[in-house]
C-alpha atoms as a PDB file:
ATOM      1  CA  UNK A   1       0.000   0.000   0.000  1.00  0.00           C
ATOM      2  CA  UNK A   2       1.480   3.066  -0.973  1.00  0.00           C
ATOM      3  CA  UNK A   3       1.767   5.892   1.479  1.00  0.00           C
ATOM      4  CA  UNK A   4       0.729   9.624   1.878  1.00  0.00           C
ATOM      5  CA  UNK A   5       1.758  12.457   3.291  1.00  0.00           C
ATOM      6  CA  UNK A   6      -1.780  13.808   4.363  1.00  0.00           C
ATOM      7  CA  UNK A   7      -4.797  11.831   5.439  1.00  0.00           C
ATOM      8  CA  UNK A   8      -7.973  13.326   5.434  1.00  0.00           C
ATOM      9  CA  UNK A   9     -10.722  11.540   7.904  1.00  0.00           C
ATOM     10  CA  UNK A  10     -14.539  12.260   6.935  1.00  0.00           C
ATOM     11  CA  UNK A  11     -17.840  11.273   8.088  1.00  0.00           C
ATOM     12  CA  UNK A  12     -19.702  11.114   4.860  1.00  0.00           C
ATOM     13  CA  UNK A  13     -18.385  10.851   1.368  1.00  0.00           C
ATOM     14  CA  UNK A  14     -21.149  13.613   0.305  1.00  0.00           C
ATOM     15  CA  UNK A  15     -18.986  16.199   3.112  1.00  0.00           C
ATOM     16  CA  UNK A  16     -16.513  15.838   0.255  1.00  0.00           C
ATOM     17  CA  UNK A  17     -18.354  14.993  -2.678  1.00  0.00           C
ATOM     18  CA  UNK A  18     -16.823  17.939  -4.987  1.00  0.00           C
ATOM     19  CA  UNK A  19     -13.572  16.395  -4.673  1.00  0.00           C
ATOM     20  CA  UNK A  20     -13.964  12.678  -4.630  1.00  0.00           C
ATOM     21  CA  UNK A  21     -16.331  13.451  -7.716  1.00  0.00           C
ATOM     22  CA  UNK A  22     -15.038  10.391  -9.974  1.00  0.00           C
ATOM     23  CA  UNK A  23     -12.035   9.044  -7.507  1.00  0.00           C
ATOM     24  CA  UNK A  24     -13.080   4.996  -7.170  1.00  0.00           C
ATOM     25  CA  UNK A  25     -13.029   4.391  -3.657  1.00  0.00           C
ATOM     26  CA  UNK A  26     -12.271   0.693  -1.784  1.00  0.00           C
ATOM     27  CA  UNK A  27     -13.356  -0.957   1.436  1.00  0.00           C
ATOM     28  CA  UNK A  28     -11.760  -2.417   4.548  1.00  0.00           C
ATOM     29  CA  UNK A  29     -12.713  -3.085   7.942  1.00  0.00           C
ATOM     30  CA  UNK A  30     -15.558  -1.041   7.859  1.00  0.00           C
ATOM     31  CA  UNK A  31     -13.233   1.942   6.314  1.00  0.00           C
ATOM     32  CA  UNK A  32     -14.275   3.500   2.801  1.00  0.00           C
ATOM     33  CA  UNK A  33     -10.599   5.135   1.112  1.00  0.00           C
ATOM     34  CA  UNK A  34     -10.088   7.338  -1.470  1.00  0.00           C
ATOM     35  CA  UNK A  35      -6.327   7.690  -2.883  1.00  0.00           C
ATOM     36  CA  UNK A  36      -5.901  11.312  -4.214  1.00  0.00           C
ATOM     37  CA  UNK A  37      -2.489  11.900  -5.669  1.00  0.00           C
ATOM     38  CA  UNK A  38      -0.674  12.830  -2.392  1.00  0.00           C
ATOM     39  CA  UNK A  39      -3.387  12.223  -0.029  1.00  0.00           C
ATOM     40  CA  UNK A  40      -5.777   9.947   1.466  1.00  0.00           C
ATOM     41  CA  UNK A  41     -10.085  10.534   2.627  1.00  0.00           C
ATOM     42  CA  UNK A  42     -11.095   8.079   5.218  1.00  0.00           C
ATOM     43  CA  UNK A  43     -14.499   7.594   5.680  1.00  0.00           C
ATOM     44  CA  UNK A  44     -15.467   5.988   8.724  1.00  0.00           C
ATOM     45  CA  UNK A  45     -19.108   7.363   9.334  1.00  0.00           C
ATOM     46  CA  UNK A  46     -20.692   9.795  11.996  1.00  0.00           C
ATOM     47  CA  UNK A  47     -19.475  10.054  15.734  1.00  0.00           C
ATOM     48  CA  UNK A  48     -16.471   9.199  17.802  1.00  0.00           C
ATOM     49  CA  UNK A  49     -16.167   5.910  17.566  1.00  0.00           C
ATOM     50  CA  UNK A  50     -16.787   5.765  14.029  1.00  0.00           C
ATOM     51  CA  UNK A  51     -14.408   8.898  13.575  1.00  0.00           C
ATOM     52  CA  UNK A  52     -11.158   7.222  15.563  1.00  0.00           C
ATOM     53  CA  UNK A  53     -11.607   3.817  13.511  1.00  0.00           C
ATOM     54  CA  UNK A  54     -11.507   5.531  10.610  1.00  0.00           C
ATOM     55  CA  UNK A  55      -8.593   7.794  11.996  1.00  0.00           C
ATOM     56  CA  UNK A  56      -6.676   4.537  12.912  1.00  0.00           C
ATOM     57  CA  UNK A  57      -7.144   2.746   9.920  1.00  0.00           C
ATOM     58  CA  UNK A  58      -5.629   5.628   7.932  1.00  0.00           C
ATOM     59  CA  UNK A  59      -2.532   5.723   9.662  1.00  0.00           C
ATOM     60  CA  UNK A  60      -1.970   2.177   9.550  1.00  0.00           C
ATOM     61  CA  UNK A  61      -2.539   1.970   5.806  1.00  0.00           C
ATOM     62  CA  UNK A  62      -1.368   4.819   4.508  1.00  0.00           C
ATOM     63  CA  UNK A  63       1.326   6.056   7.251  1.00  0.00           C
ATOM     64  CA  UNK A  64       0.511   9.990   6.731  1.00  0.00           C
ATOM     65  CA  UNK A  65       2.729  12.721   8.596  1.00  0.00           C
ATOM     66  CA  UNK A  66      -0.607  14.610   9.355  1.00  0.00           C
ATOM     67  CA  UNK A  67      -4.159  13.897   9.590  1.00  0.00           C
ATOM     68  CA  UNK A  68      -7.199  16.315   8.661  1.00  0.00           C
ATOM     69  CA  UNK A  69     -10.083  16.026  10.229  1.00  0.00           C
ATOM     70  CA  UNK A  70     -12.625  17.525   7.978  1.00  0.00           C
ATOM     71  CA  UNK A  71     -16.596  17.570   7.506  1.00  0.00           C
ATOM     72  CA  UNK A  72     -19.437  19.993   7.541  1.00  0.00           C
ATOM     73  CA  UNK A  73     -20.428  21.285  11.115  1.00  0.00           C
ATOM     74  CA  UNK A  74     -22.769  23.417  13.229  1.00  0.00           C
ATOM     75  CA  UNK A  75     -21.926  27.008  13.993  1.00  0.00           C
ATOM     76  CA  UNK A  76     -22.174  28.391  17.847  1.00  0.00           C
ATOM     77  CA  UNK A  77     -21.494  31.898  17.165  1.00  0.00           C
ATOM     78  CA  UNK A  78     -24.059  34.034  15.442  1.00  0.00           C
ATOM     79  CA  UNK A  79     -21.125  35.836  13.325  1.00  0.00           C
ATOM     80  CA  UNK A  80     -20.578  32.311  11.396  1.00  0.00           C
ATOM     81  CA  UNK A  81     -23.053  31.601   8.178  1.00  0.00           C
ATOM     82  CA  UNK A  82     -23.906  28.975   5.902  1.00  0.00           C
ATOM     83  CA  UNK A  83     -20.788  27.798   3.565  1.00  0.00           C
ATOM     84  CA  UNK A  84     -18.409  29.390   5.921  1.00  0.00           C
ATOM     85  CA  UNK A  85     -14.854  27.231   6.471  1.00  0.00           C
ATOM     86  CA  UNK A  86     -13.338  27.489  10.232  1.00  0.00           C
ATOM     87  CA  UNK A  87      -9.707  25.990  10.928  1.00  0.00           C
ATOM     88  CA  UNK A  88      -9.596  24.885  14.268  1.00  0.00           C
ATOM     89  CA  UNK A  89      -6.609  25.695  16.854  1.00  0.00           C
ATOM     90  CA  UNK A  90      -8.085  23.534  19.568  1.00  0.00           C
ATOM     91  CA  UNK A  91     -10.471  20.739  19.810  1.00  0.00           C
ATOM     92  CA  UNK A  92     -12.811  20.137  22.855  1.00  0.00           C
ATOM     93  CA  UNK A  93     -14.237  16.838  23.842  1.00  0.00           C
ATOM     94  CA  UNK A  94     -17.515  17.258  26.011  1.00  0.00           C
ATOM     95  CA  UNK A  95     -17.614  13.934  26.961  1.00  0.00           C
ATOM     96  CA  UNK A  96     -14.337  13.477  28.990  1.00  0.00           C
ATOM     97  CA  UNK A  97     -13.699  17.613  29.183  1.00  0.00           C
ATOM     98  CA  UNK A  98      -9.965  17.173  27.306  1.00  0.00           C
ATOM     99  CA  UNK A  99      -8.240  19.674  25.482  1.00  0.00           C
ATOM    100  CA  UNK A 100      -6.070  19.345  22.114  1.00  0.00           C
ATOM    101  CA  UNK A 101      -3.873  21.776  20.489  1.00  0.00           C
ATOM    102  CA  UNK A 102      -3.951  21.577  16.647  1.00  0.00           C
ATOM    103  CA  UNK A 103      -2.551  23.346  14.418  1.00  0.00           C
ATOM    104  CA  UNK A 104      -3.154  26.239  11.855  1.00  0.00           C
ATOM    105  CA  UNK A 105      -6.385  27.951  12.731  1.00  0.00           C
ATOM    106  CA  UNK A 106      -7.756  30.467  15.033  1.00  0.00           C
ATOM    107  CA  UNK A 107     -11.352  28.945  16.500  1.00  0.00           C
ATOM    108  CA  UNK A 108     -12.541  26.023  19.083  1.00  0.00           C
ATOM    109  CA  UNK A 109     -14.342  23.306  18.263  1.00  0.00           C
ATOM    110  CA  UNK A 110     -16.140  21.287  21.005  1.00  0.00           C
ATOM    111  CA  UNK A 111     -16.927  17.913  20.103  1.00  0.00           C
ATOM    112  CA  UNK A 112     -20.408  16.358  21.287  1.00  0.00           C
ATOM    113  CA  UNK A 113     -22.103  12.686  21.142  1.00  0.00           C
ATOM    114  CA  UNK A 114     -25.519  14.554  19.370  1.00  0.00           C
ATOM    115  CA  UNK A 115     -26.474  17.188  17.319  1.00  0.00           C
ATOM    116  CA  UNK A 116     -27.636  19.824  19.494  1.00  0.00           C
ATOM    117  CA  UNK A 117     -30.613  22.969  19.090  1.00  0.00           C
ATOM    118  CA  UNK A 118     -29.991  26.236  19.064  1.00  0.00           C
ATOM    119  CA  UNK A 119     -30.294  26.545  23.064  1.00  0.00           C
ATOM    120  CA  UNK A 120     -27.938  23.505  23.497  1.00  0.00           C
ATOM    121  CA  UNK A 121     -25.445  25.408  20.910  1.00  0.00           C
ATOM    122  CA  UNK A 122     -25.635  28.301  23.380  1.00  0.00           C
ATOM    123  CA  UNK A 123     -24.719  26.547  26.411  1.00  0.00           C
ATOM    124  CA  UNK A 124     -21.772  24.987  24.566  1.00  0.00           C
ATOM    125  CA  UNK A 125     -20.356  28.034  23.871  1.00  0.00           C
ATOM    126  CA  UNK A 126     -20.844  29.786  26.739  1.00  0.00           C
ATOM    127  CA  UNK A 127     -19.274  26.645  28.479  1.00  0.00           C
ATOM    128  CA  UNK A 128     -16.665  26.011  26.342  1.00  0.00           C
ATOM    129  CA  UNK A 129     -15.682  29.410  24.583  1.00  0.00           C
ATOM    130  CA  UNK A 130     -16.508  27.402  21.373  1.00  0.00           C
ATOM    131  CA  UNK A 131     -16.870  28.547  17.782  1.00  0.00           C
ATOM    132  CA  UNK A 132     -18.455  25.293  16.349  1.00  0.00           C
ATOM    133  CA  UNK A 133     -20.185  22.175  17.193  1.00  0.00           C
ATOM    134  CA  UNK A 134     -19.133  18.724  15.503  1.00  0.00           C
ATOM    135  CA  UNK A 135     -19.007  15.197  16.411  1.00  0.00           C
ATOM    136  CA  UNK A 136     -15.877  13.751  15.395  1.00  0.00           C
ATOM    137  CA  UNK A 137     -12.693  16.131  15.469  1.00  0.00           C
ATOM    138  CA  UNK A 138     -11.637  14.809  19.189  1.00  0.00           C
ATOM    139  CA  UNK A 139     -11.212  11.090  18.056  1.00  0.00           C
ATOM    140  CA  UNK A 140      -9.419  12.230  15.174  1.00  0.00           C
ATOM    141  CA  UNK A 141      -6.752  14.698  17.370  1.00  0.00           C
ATOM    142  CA  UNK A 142      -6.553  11.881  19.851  1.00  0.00           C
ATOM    143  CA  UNK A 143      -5.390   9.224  17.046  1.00  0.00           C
ATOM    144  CA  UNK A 144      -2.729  11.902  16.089  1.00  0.00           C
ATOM    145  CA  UNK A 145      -1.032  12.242  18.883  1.00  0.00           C
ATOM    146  CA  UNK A 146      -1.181   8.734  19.936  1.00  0.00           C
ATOM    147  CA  UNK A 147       0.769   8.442  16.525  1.00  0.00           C
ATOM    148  CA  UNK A 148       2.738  11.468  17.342  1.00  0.00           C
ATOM    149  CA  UNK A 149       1.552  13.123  13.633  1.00  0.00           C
ATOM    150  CA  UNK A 150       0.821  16.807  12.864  1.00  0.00           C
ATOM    151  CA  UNK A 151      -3.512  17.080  13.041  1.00  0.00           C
ATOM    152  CA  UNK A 152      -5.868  19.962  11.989  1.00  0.00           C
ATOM    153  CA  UNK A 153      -9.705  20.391  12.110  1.00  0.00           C
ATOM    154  CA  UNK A 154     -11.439  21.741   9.057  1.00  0.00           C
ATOM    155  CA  UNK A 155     -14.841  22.522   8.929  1.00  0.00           C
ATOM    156  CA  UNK A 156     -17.787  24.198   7.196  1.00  0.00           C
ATOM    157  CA  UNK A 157     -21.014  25.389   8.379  1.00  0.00           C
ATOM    158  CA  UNK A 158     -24.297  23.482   7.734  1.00  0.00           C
ATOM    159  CA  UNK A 159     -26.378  24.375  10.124  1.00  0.00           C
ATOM    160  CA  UNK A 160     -26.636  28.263  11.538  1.00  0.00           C
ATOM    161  CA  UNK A 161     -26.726  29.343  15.380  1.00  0.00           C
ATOM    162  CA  UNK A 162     -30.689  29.411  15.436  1.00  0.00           C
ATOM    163  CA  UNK A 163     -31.244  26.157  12.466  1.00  0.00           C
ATOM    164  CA  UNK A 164     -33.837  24.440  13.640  1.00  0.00           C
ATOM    165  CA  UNK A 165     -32.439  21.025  13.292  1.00  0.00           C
ATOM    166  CA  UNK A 166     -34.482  17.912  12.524  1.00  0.00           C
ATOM    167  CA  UNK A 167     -34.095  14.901  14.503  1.00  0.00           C
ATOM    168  CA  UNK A 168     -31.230  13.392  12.393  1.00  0.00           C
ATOM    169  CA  UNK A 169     -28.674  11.877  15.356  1.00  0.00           C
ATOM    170  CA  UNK A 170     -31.576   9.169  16.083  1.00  0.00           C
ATOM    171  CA  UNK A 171     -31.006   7.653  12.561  1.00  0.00           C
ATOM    172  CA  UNK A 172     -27.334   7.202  13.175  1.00  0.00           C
ATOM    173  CA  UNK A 173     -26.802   2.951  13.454  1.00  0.00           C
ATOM    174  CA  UNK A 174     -24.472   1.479  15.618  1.00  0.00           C
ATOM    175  CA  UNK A 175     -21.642   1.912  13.087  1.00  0.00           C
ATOM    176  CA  UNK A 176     -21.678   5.466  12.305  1.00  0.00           C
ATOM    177  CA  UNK A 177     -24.162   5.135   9.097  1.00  0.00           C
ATOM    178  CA  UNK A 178     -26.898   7.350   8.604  1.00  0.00           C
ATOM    179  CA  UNK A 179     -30.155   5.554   8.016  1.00  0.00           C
ATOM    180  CA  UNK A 180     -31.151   7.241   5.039  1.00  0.00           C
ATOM    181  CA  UNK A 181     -34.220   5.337   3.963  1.00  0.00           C
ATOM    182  CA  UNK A 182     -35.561   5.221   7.346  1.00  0.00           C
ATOM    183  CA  UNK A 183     -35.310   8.999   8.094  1.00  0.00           C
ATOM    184  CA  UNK A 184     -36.852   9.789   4.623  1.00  0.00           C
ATOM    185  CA  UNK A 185     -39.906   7.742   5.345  1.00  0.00           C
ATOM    186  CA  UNK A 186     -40.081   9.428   8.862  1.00  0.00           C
ATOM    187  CA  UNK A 187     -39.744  12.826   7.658  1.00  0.00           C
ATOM    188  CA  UNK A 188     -42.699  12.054   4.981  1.00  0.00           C
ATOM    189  CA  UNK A 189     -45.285  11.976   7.727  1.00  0.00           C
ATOM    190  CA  UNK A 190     -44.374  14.770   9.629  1.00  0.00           C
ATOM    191  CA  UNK A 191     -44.615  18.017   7.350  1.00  0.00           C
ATOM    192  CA  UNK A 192     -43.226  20.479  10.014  1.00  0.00           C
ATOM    193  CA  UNK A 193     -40.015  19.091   8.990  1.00  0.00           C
ATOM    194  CA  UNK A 194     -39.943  19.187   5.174  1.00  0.00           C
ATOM    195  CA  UNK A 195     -38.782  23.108   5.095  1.00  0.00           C
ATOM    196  CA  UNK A 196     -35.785  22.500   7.303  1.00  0.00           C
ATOM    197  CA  UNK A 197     -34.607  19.009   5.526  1.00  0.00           C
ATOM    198  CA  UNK A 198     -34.352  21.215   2.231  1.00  0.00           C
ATOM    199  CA  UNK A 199     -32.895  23.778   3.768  1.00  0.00           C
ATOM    200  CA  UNK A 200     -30.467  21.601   5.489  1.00  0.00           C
ATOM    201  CA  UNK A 201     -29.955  19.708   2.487  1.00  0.00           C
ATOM    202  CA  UNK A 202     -28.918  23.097   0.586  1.00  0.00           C
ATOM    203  CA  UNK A 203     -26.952  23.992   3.208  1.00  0.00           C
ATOM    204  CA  UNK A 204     -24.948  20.978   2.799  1.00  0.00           C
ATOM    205  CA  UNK A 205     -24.571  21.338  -0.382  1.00  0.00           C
ATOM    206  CA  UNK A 206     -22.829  24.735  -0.364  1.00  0.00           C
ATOM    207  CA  UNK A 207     -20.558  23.514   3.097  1.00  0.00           C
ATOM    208  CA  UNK A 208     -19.637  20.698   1.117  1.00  0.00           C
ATOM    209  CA  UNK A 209     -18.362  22.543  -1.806  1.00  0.00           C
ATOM    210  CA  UNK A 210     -16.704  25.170   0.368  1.00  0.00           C
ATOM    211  CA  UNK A 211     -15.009  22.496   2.088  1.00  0.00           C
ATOM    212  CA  UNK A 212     -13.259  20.479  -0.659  1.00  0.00           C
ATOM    213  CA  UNK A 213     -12.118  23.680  -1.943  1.00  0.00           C
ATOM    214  CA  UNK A 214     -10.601  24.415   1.336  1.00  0.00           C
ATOM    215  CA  UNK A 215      -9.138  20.923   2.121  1.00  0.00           C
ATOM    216  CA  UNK A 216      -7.612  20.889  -1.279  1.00  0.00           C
ATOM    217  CA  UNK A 217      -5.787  24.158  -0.890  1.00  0.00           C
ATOM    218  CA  UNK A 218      -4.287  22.194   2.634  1.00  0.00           C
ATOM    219  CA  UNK A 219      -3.402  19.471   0.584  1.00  0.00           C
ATOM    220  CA  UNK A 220      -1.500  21.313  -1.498  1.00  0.00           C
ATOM    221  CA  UNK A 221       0.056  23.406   1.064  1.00  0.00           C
ATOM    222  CA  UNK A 222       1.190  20.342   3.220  1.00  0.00           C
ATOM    223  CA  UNK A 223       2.533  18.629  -0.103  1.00  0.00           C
ATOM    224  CA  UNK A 224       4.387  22.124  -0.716  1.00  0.00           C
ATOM    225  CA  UNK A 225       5.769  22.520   2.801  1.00  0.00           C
ATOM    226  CA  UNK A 226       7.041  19.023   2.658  1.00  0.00           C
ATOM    227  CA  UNK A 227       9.073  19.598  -0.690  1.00  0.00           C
ATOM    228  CA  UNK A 228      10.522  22.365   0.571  1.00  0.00           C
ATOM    229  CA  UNK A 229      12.139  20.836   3.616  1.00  0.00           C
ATOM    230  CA  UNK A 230      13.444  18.140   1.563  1.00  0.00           C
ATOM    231  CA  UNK A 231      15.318  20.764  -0.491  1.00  0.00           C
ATOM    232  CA  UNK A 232      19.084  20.665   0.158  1.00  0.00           C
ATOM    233  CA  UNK A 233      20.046  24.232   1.548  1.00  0.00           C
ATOM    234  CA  UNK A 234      23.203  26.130   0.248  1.00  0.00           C
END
């Protein structure tokens, strides 16, 4: 198995869909990879656990010298908007209250087991002097430094401060894997919830193309940096 320098680790393939557009992916252990010229996107599914198998199975494939965590998010602070890409500089896990420095960006991300409403988004940033809500980055910066490897935390806004959210984190299955079919047939009898899914849905759609435009320019950054130090100096 060849290796890369960067390894990108993703809930969803459609989070990245823009750029794996085209790329054939493969299977193992649960894992979905897709080999990019000098990088690697793990796809694991949605939550920690999910998040640090994927994360794991990465490095041990692939052998990166940094790992992105990447996906689309929800905001906490009223300033961020729909399609907007935050770096983090340090990831919060509100399970276990641990703190991890990464690298390259300015904001906090607090990681949660659920998607949270707009007053639950308050209290985490109040709490946690958070920028954005997501449910993966901690497993992800907690596989990096286990590994001793470079990590950062990309994300894009979905969801607003005050998005209504519909109940999506009940149709998450026991491996990560949003139950499409089954949410679809719940949201068809309950018409309060149409309006949001679209929205949502469109919302999606412009983090997700936000966000491969942004991980690609990190790509290419890291794959810069890297050529550079191997550069014999005068």
């Amino acid at each position: 198995m060849p290796r890369k320098s960067i390894a990108v680790v993703v809930a969803m393939r459609r989070e990245l869909e823009p750029m794996l557009a085209g790329v054939r992916g493969h299977r193992a252990n649960g894992v979905e990879f897709f080999e990019l010229q000098h990088a690697v996107v793990a796809i694991g599914g949605i939550g920690r656990n999910a998040a640090r198998q994927a994360a794991e199975a990465v490095v041990k494939r692939f052998e990166p010298t940094a790992l992105i965590s990447a996906g689309i998010a929800g905001a906490l602070k009223a300033t961020l908007r729909v399609g907007d890409v935050v770096e983090g500089s340090e990831i919060v896990d509100a399970e276990s209250g641990a703190r991890f420095k990464v690298t390259g960006g300015k904001s906090v991300i607090v990681t949660v087991s659920s998607v949270s409403g707009s007053k639950e988004k308050r209290l985490l940033a109040d709490r946690y002097d958070a920028d954005v809500v997501d449910m993966e980055s901690a497993a992800v910066v907690e596989v990096a430094q286990e590994h001793g490897i470079e990590c950062k935390a990309i994300k894009a806004i979905s969801d607003e401060l005050d998005f209504v959210m519909p109940p999506v984190a009940g149709f998450v299955d026991a491996n990560g894997k949003f139950e499409t079919a089954r949410f679809a047939a719940y949201v068809a009898m309950r018409p309060k919830w149409w309006s949001a899914v679209r929205h949502l849905n469109a919302n999606s759609r412009t983090a997700s193309v936000n966000l491969s435009h942004a991980v690609g320019h990190l790509i290419k950054s890291h794959v810069n940096n890297s050529q550079e130090e191997k550069v014999p100096r005068a």
